[in-house]
Protein backbone atom coordinates (compact mmCIF):
# COMPACT_ATOMS: atom_id res chain seq x y z
CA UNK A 1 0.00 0.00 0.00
CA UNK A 2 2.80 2.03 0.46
CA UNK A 3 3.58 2.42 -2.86
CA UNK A 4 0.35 3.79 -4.54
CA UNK A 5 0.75 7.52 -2.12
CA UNK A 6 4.28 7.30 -3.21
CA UNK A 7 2.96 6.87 -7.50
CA UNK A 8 0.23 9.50 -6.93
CA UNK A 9 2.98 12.16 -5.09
CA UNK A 10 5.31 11.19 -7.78
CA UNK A 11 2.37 12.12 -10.21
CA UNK A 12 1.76 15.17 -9.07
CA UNK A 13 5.52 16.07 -9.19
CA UNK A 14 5.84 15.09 -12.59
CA UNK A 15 2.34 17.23 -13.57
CA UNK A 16 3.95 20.40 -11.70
CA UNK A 17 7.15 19.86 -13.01
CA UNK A 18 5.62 19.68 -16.78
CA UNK A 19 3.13 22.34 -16.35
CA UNK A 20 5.37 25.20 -16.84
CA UNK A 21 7.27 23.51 -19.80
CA UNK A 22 3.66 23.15 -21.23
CA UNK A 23 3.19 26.85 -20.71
CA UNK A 24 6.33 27.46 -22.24
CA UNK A 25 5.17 25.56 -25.43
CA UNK A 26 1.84 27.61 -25.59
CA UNK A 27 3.99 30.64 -25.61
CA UNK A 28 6.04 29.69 -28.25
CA UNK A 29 3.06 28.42 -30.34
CA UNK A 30 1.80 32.19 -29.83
CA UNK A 31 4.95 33.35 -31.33
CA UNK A 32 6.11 31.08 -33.66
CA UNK A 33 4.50 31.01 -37.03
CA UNK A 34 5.72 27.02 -38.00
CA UNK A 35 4.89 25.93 -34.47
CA UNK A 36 1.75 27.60 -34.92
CA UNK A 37 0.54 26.49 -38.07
CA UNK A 38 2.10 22.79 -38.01
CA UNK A 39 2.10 21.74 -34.65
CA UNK A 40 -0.65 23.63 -32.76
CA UNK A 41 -3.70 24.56 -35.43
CA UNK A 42 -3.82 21.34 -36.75
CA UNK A 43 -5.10 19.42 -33.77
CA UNK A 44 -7.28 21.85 -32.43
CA UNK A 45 -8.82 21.88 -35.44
CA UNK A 46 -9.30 18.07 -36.22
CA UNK A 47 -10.08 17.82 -32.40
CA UNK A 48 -13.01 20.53 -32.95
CA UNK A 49 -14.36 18.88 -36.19
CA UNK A 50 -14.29 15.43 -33.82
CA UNK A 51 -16.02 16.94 -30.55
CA UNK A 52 -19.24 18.38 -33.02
CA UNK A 53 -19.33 15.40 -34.97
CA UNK A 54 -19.52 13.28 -31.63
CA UNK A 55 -21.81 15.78 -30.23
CA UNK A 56 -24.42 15.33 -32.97
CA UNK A 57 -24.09 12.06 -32.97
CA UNK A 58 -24.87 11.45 -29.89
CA UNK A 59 -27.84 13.85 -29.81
CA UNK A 60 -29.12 11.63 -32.72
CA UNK A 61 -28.58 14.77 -35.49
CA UNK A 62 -26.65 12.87 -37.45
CA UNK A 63 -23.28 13.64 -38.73
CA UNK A 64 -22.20 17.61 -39.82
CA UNK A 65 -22.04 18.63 -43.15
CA UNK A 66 -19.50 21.47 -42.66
CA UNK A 67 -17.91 22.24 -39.41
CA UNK A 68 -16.80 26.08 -38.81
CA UNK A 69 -13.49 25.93 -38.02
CA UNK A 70 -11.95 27.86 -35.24
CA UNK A 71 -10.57 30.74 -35.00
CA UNK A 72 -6.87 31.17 -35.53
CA UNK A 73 -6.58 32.03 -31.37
CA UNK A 74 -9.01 29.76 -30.29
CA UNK A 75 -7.41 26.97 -32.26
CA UNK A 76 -3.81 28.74 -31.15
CA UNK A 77 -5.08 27.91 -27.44
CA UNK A 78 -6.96 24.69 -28.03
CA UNK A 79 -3.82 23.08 -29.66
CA UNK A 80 -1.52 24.52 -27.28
CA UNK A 81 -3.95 23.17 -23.69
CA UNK A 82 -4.08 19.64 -25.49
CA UNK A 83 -0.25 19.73 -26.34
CA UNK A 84 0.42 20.99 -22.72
CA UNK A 85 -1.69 17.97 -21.45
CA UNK A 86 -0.03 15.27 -23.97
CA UNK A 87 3.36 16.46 -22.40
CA UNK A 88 1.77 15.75 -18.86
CA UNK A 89 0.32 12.42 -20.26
CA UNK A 90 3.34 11.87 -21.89
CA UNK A 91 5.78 12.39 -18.76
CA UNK A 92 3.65 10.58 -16.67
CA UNK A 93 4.01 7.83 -18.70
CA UNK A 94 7.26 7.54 -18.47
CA UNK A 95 7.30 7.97 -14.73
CA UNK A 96 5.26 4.70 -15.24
CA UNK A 97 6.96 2.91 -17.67
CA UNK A 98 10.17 3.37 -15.49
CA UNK A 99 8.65 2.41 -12.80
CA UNK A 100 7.52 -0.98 -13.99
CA UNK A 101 10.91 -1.63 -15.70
CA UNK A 102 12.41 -0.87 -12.38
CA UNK A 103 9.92 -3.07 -10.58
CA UNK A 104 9.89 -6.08 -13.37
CA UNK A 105 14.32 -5.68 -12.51
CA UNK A 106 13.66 -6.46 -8.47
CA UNK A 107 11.77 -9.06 -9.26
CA UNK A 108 13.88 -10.70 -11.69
CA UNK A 109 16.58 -10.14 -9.38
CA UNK A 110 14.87 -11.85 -6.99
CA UNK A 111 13.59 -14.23 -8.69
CA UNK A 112 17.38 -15.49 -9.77
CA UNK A 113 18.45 -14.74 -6.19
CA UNK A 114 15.89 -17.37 -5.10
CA UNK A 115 17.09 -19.31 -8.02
CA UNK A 116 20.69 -19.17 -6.98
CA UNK A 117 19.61 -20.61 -3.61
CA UNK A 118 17.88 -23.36 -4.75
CA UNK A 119 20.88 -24.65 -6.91
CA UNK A 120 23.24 -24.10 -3.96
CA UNK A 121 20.79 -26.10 -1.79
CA UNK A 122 20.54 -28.99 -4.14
CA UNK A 123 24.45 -29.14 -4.29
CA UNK A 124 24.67 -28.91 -0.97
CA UNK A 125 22.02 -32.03 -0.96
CA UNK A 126 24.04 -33.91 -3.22
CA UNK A 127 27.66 -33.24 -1.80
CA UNK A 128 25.70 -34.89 1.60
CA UNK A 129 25.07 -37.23 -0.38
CA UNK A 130 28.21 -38.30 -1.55
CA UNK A 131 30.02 -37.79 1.72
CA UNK A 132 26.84 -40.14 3.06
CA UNK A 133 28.38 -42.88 0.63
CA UNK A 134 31.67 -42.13 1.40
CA UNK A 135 31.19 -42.43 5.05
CA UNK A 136 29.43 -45.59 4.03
CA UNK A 137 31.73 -47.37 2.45
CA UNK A 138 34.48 -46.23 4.99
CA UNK A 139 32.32 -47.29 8.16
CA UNK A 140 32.34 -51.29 5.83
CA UNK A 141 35.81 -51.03 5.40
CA UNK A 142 35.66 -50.39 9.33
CA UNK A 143 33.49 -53.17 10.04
CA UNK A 144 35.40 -55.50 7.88
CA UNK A 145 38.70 -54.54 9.82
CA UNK A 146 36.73 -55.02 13.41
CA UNK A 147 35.20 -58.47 12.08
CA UNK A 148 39.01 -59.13 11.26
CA UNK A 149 40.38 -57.78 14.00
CA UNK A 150 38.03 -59.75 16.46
CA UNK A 151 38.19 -62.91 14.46
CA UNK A 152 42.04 -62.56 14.53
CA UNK A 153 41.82 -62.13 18.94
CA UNK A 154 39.28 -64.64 19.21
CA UNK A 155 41.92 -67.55 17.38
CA UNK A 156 44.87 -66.22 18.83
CA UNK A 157 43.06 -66.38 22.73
CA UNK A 158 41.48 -69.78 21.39
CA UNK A 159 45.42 -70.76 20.61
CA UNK A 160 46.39 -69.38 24.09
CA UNK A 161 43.63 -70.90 25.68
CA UNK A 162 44.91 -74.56 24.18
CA UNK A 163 48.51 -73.89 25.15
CA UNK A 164 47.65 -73.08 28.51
CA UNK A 165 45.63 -76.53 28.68
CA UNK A 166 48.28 -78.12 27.56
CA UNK A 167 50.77 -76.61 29.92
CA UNK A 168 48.41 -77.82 33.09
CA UNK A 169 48.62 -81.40 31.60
């Protein structure tokens, strides 16, 4: 939960930090005849045409025959509110996009970190394993010596035992 005040402050960072540079660009549509006429009119304008199309439409007049088109400064300050607002859209975006990279990274990072242990746990499994053999086949050899060793103690006191019989007789 922590995280969703954190997106919505970084949000509204990112919108304040934008707005002015979206300002900025409305000024220099004012001023700029190419950035005027390429960048700003033509938007406004096809947005216009859209919004009283959609209008009538939905009012159930049909479709417009000829839309008036805007004025030059109304279209000058339409195009220049929805480019301001694309840039804010657009920023945000980003702020998103980075965000999920950077979360999609941790996880993958943990993800192979959890990995990682897993494959160090099953070779730690199997070098048990091993030294389990191991440890068998050296506690045989073991057993084999002690089975010698007592078998070897048990004929030589049997061989005593005799000689000592003997000796009384």
């Amino acid at each position: 939960m922590a995280g969703f005040p954190l997106f919505k402050l970084g949000y509204l960072a990112i919108k304040q930090i934008s707005k002015p540079l979206a300002n900025h660009i409305k000024r220099q549509a004012k001023s700029s005849p190419i950035f005027r006429k390429y960048i700003c009119i033509p938007p406004a304008q096809f947005y216009h045409w859209f919004e009283v199309n959609f209008r009538m439409r939905l009012m159930g007049l049909g479709t417009a025959e000829n839309v008036v088109k805007l004025s030059e400064k109304d279209a000058i300050e339409l195009g220049g509110e929805m480019l301001g607002e694309f840039l804010v859209f657009s920023f945000a975006s980003l702020v998103l996009f980075a965000e999920y990279q950077r979360g999609a990274r941790k996880e993958a990072a943990k993800e192979e970190k959890l990995k990682q242990e897993k494959l160090d746990i099953i070779n730690r499994i199997k070098e048990l394993e091993t030294n389990k053999e191991t440890h068998k086949v050296q506690i045989k050899e073991l057993q084999q010596q002690l089975d010698e060793l007592f078998s070897y103690k048990e004929n030589k006191t049997e061989t005593q035992k005799s000689r000592s019989i003997f000796r009384i007789f």
